[in-house]
Structure formats: structure tokens, C-alpha cells
C-alpha atoms as a PDB file:
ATOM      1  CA  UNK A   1      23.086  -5.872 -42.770  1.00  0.00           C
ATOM      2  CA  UNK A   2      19.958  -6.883 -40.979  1.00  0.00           C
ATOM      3  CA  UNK A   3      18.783  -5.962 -37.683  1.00  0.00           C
ATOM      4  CA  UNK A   4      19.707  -8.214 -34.730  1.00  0.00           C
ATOM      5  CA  UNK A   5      16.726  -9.880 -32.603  1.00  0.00           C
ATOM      6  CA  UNK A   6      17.148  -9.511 -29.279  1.00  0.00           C
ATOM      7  CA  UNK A   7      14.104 -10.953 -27.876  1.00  0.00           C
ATOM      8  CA  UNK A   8      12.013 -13.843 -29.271  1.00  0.00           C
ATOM      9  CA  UNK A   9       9.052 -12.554 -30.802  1.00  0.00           C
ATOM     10  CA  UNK A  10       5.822 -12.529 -28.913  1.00  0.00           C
ATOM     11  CA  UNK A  11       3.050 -14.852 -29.442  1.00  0.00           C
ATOM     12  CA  UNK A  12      -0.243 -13.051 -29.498  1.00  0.00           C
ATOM     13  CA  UNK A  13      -2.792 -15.128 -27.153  1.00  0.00           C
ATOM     14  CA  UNK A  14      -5.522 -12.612 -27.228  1.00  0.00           C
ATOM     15  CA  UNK A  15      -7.617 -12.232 -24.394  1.00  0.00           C
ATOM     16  CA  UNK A  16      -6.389 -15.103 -22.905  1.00  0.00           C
ATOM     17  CA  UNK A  17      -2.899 -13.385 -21.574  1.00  0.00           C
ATOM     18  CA  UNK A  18      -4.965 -11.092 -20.263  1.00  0.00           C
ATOM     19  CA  UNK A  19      -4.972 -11.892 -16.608  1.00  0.00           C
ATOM     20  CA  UNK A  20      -1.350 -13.102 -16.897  1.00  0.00           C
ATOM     21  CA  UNK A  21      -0.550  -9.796 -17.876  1.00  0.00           C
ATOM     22  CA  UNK A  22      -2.378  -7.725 -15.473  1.00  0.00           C
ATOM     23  CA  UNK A  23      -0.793  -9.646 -12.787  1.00  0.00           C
ATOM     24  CA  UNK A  24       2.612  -9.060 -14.117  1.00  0.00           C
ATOM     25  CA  UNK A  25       1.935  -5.319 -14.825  1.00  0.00           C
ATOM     26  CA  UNK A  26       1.172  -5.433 -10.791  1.00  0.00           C
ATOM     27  CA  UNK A  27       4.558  -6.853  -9.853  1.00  0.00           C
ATOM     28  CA  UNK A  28       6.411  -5.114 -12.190  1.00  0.00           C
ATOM     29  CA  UNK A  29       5.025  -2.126 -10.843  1.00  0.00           C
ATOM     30  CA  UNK A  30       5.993  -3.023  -7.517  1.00  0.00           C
ATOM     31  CA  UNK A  31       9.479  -3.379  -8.575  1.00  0.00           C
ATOM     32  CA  UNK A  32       9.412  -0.413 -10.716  1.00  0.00           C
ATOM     33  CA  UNK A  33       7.967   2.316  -8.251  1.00  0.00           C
ATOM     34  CA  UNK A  34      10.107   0.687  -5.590  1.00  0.00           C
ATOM     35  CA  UNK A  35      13.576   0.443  -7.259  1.00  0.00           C
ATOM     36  CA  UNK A  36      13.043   4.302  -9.115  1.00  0.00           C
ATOM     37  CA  UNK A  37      10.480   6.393  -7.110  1.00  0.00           C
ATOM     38  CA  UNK A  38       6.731   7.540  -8.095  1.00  0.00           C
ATOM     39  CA  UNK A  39       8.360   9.374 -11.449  1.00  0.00           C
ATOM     40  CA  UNK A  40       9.450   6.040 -12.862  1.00  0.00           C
ATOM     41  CA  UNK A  41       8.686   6.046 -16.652  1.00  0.00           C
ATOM     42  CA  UNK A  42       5.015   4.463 -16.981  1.00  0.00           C
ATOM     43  CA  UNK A  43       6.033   2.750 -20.036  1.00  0.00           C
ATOM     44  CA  UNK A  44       9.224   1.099 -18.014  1.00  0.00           C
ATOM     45  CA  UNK A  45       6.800  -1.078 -15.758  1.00  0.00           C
ATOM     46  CA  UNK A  46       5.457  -2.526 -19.585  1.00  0.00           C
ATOM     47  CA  UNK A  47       8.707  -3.494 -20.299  1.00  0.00           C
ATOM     48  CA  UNK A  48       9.184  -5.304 -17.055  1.00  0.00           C
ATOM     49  CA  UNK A  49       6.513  -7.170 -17.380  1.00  0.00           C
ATOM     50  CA  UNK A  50       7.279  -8.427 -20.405  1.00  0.00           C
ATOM     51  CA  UNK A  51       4.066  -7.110 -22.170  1.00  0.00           C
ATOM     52  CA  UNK A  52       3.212  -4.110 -25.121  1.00  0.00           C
ATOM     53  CA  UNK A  53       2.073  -0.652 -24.242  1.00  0.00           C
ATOM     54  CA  UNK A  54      -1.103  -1.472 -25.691  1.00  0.00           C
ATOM     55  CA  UNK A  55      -2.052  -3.841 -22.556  1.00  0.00           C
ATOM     56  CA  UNK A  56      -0.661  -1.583 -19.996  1.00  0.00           C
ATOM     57  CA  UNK A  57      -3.254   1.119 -21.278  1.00  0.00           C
ATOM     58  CA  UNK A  58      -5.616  -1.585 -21.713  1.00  0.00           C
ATOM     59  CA  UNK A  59      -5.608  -2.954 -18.276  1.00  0.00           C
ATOM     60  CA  UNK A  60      -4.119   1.047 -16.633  1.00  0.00           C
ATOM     61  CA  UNK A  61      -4.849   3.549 -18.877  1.00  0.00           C
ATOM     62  CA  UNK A  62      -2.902   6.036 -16.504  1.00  0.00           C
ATOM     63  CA  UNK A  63      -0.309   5.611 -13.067  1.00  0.00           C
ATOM     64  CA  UNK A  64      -3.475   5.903 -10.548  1.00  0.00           C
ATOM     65  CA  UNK A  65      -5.238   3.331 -12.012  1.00  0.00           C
ATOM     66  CA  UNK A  66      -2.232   0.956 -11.842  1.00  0.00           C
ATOM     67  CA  UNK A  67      -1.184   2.455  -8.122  1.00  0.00           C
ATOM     68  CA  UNK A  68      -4.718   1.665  -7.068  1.00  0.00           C
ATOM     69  CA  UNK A  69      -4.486  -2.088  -8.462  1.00  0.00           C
ATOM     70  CA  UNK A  70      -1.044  -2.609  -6.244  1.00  0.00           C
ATOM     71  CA  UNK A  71      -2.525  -0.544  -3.294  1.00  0.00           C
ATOM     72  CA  UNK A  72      -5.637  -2.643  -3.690  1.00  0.00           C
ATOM     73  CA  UNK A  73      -3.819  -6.098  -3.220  1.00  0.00           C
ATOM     74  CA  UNK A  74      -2.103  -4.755   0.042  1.00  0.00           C
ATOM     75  CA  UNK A  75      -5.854  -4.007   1.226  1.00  0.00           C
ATOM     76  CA  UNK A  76      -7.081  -7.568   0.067  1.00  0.00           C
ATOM     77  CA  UNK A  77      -4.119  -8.901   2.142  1.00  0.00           C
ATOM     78  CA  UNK A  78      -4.604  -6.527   5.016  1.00  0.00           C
ATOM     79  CA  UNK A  79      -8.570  -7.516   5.115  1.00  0.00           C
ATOM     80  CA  UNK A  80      -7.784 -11.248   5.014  1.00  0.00           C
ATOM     81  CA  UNK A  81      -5.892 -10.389   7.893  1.00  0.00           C
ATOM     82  CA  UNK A  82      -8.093  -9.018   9.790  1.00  0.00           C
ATOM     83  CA  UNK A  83     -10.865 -11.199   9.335  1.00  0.00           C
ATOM     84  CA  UNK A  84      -9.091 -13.708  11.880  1.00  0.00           C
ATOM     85  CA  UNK A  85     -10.241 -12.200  14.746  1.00  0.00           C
ATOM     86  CA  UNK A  86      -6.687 -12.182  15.744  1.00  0.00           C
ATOM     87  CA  UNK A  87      -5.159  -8.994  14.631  1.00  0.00           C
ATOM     88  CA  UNK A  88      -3.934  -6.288  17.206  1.00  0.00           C
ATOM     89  CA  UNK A  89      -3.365  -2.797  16.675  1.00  0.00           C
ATOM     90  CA  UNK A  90       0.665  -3.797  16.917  1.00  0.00           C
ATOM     91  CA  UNK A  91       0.049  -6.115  13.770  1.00  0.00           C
ATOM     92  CA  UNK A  92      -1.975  -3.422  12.139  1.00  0.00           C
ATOM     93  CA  UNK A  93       1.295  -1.177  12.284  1.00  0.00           C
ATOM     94  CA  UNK A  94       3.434  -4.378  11.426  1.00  0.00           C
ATOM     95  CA  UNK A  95       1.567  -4.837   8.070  1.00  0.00           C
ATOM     96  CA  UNK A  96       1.999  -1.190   7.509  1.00  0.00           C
ATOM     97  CA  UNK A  97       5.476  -0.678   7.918  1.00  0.00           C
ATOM     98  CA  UNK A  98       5.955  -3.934   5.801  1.00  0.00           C
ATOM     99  CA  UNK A  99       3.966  -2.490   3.016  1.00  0.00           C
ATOM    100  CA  UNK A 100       5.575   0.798   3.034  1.00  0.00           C
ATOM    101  CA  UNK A 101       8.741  -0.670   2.942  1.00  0.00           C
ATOM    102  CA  UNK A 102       8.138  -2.639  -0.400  1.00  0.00           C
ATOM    103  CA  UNK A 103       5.937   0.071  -1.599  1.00  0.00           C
ATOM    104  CA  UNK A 104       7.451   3.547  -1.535  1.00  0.00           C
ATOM    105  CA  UNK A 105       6.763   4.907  -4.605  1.00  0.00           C
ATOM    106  CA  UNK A 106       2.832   3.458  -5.036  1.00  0.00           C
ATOM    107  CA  UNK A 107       1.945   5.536  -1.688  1.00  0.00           C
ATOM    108  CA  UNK A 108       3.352   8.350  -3.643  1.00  0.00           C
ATOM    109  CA  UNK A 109       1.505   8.118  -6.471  1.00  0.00           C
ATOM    110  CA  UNK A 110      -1.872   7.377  -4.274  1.00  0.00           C
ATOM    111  CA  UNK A 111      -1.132  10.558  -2.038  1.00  0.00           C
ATOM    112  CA  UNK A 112      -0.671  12.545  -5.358  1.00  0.00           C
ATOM    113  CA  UNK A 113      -3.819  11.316  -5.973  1.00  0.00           C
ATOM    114  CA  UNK A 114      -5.954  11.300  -2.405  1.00  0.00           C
ATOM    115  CA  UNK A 115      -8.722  12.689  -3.548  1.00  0.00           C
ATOM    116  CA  UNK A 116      -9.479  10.267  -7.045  1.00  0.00           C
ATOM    117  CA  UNK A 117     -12.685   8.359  -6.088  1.00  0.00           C
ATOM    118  CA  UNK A 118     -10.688   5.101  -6.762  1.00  0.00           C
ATOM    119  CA  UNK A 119      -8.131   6.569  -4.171  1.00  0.00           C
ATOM    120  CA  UNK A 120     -10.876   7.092  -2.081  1.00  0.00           C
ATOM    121  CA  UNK A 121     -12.719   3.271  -2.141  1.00  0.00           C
ATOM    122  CA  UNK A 122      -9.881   2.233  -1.155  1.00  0.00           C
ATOM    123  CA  UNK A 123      -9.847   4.723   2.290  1.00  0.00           C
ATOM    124  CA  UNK A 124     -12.965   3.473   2.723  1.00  0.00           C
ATOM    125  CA  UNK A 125     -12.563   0.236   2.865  1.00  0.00           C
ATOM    126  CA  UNK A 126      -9.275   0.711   4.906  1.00  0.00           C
ATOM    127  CA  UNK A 127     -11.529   2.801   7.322  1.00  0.00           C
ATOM    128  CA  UNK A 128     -13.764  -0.584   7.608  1.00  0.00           C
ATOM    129  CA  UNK A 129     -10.984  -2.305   8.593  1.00  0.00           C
ATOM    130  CA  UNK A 130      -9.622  -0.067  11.932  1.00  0.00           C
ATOM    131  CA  UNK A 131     -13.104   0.097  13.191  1.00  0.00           C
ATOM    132  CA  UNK A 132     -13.596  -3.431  13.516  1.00  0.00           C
ATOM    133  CA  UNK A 133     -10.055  -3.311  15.224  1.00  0.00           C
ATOM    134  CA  UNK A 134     -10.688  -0.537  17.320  1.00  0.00           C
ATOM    135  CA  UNK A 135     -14.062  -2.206  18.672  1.00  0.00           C
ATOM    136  CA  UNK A 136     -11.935  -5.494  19.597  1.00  0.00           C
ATOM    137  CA  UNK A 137      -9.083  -3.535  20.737  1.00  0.00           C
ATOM    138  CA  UNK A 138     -10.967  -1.261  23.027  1.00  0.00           C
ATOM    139  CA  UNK A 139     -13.394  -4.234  24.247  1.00  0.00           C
ATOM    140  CA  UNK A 140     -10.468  -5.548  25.234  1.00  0.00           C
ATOM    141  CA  UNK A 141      -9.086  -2.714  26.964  1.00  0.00           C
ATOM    142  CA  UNK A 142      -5.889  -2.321  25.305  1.00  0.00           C
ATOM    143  CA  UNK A 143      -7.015   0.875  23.631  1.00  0.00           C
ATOM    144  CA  UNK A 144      -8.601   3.821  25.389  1.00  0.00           C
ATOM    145  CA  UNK A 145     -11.959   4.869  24.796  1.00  0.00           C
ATOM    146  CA  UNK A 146     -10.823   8.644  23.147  1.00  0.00           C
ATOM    147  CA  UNK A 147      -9.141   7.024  20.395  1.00  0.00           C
ATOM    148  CA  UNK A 148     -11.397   7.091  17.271  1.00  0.00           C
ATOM    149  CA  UNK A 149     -10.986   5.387  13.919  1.00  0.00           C
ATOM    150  CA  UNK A 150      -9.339   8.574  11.804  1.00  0.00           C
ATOM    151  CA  UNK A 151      -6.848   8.558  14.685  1.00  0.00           C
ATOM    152  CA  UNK A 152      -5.354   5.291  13.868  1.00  0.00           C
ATOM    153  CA  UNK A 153      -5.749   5.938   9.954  1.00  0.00           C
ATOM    154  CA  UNK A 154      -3.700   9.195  10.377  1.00  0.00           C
ATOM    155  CA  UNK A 155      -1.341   7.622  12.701  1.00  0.00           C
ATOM    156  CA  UNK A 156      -0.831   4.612   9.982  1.00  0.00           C
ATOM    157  CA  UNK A 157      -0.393   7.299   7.160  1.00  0.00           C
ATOM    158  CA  UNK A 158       1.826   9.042   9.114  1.00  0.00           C
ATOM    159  CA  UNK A 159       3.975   5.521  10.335  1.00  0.00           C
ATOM    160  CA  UNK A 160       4.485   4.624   6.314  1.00  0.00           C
ATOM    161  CA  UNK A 161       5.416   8.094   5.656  1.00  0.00           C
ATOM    162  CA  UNK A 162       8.294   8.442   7.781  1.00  0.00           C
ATOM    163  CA  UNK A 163       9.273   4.598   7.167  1.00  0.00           C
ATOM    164  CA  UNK A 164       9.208   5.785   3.337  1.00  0.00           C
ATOM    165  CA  UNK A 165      11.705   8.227   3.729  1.00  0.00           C
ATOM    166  CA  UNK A 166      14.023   6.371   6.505  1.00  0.00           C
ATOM    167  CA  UNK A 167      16.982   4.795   5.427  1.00  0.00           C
ATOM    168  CA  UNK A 168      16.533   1.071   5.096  1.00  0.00           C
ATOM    169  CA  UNK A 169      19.548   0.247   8.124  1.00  0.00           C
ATOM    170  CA  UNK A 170      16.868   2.979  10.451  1.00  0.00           C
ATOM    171  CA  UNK A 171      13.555   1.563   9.767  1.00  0.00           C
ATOM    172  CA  UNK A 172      13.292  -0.818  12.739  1.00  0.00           C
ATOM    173  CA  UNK A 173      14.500   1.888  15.262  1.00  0.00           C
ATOM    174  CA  UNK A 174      12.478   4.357  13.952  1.00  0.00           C
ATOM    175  CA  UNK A 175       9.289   2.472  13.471  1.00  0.00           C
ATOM    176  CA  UNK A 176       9.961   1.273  17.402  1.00  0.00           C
ATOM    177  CA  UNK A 177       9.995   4.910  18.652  1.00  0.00           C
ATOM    178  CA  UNK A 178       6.626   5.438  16.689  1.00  0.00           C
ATOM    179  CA  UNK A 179       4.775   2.909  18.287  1.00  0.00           C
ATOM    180  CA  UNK A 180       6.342   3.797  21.466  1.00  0.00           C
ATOM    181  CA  UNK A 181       4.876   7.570  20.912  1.00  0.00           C
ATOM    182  CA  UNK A 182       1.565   5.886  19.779  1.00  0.00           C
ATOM    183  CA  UNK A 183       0.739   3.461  22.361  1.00  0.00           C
ATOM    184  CA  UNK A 184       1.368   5.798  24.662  1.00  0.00           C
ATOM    185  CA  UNK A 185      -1.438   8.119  23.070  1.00  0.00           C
ATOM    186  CA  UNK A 186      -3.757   5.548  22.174  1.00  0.00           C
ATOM    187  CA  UNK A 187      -3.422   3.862  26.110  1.00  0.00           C
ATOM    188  CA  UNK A 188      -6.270   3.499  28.599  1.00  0.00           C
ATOM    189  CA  UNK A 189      -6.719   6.998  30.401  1.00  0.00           C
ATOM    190  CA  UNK A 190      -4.135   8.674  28.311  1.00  0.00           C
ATOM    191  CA  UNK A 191      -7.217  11.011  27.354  1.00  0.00           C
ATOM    192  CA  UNK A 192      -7.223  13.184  24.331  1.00  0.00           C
ATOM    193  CA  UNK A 193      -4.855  15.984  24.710  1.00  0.00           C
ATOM    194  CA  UNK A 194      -6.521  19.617  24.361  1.00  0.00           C
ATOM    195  CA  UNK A 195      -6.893  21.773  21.403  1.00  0.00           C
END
């Protein structure tokens, strides 16, 4: 008795797909790491997507490379952002919490991985990004001058850490007492407290 077909059978379009499939490796990912945790099977965001093995390894030969891609479009988005003139420290955290919410198991796998230069373009750039906000935010007084660009970097690390590991029904109240704790560190003539 012959095999069943379940799915049609694919139509090889060569490197033509290929963009098509890297962005759908990117939001299966997404879904993936989010629904199932930085351990997900690597082969299970393939099968998402829709696409072979062979084009995951082609386009993410291994979980950082494909954690770095999804990371990377938050930081495109975040840097679009920015570029408006317009964003506050308050937004900064907004975005944050946002993208740790949808993105739980990505910031896993980059943490796991902190220390890859890929990982570490991307902290870079991020960097970039707070001290352009920290200049406008502390030109416009709403920051005080001891608060320095690694201290809203750790402070955002720290923000989609805890939002990570909240239960979804907690997040808001939780992520409200952090930026209570914050701007109250980060204030005009709050000072740095002493080692």
C-alpha cells in the first residue's frame, strides 16, 4: 500500500526563495523560541517555516546566527525609532518590555551567547542608540547628569529579564514598579549612590 502525501510537494525556486525563506525562518523563529523556550529543536523552526533543513543551515548554520537575525530586526526597529528625535527614556523601556515579551527565548539564546562577536555588534550598536538618548534626555533635564550610557543598557537588560520570567497577567505591574525604581535613580540630583 503506498505511502500517503501529506503535504504538496515543494517546488524548488532556487535562489530566488531565498529571501522568502530567510524571512520566514525569522518569524518562525519568533514563534518557535517564544511558544517552547531557547531549547526548542533548531530543526522545528524549519518546519515552521515551511522550508528544508538545507536552507535553515544555509541562511543559520547554528541558533546564534538565527537569534542574532531576530535580535537584529528588534534593533533595526528600535533605531528607526530613535532616529525621530522623539523618543524618551520611558519609550526606550516601552520598546523593551514589548520586545521581551514576544521574544523570551531569542534573549536566551543571545545571553548564552554574550560574548559571540555577532552578539556583540549588536551591543554596540544598541550602545549607539542610549547615548544619543541620554544626550537629549539629559539636555533636557529629565535625566541627571551621573547617569551614564552602561547604566541604562544594564537597567534595560535587567527590565527584559525580569519581564521574561513574569507571568504574562504581572508584566504591566511589574514593569511599572521598575521604572518607578529607575526614574527615581536616573532623576536630576538623585546622585550616584556610593560603592
Amino acid at each position: 500500500m503506498p505511502l500517503q502525501q501529506t503535504a504538496s510537494p515543494r517546488t524548488n525556486r532556487g535562489p530566488a526563495a531565498g529571501p522568502e525563506n530567510r524571512r520566514a525562518l525569522i518569524a518562525a523563529a519568533r514563534e518557535i523560541y517564544a511558544d517552547n523556550g531557547p531549547n526548542a529543536p533548531f530543526s522545528a523552526v524549519a518546519k515552521r517555516a515551511g522550508v528544508g533543513q538545507g536552507s535553515l543551515y544555509r541562511h543559520f548554520p547554528d541558533r546564534t546566527a538565527l537569534a542574532v537575525a531576530v535580535y537584529e530586526e528588534n534593533l533595526a526597529e528600535l533605531e528607526e525609532y530613535a532616529r525621530s528625535g522623539q523618543i524618551t527614556l520611558d519609550d526606550l523601556f516601552d520598546k523593551a518590555i514589548t520586545q521581551a515579551s514576544s521574544s523570551m527565548g531569542i534573549i536566551a539564546l543571545i545571553d548564552g551567547d554574550r560574548h559571540d562577536p555577532r552578539v556583540e555588534a549588536l551591543g554596540a550598536r544598541f550602545l549607539e542608540v542610549v547615548e544619543r538618548l541620554l544626550a537629549r534626555e539629559q539636555a533636557a533635564g529629565r535625566l541627571g547628569d551621573h547617569v551614564e550610557p552602561e547604566d541604562i543598557t544594564i537597567s534595560t537588560g535587567m527590565m527584559a529579564t525580569e519581564i521574561a520570567r513574569t507571568d504574562p497577567d504581572q508584566r504591566d505591574a511589574v514593569a511599572h514598579r521598575i521604572r518607578t525604581i529607575l526614574h527615581n535613580a536616573f532623576a536630576p540630583g538623585a546622585g550616584r549612590p556610593r560603592p
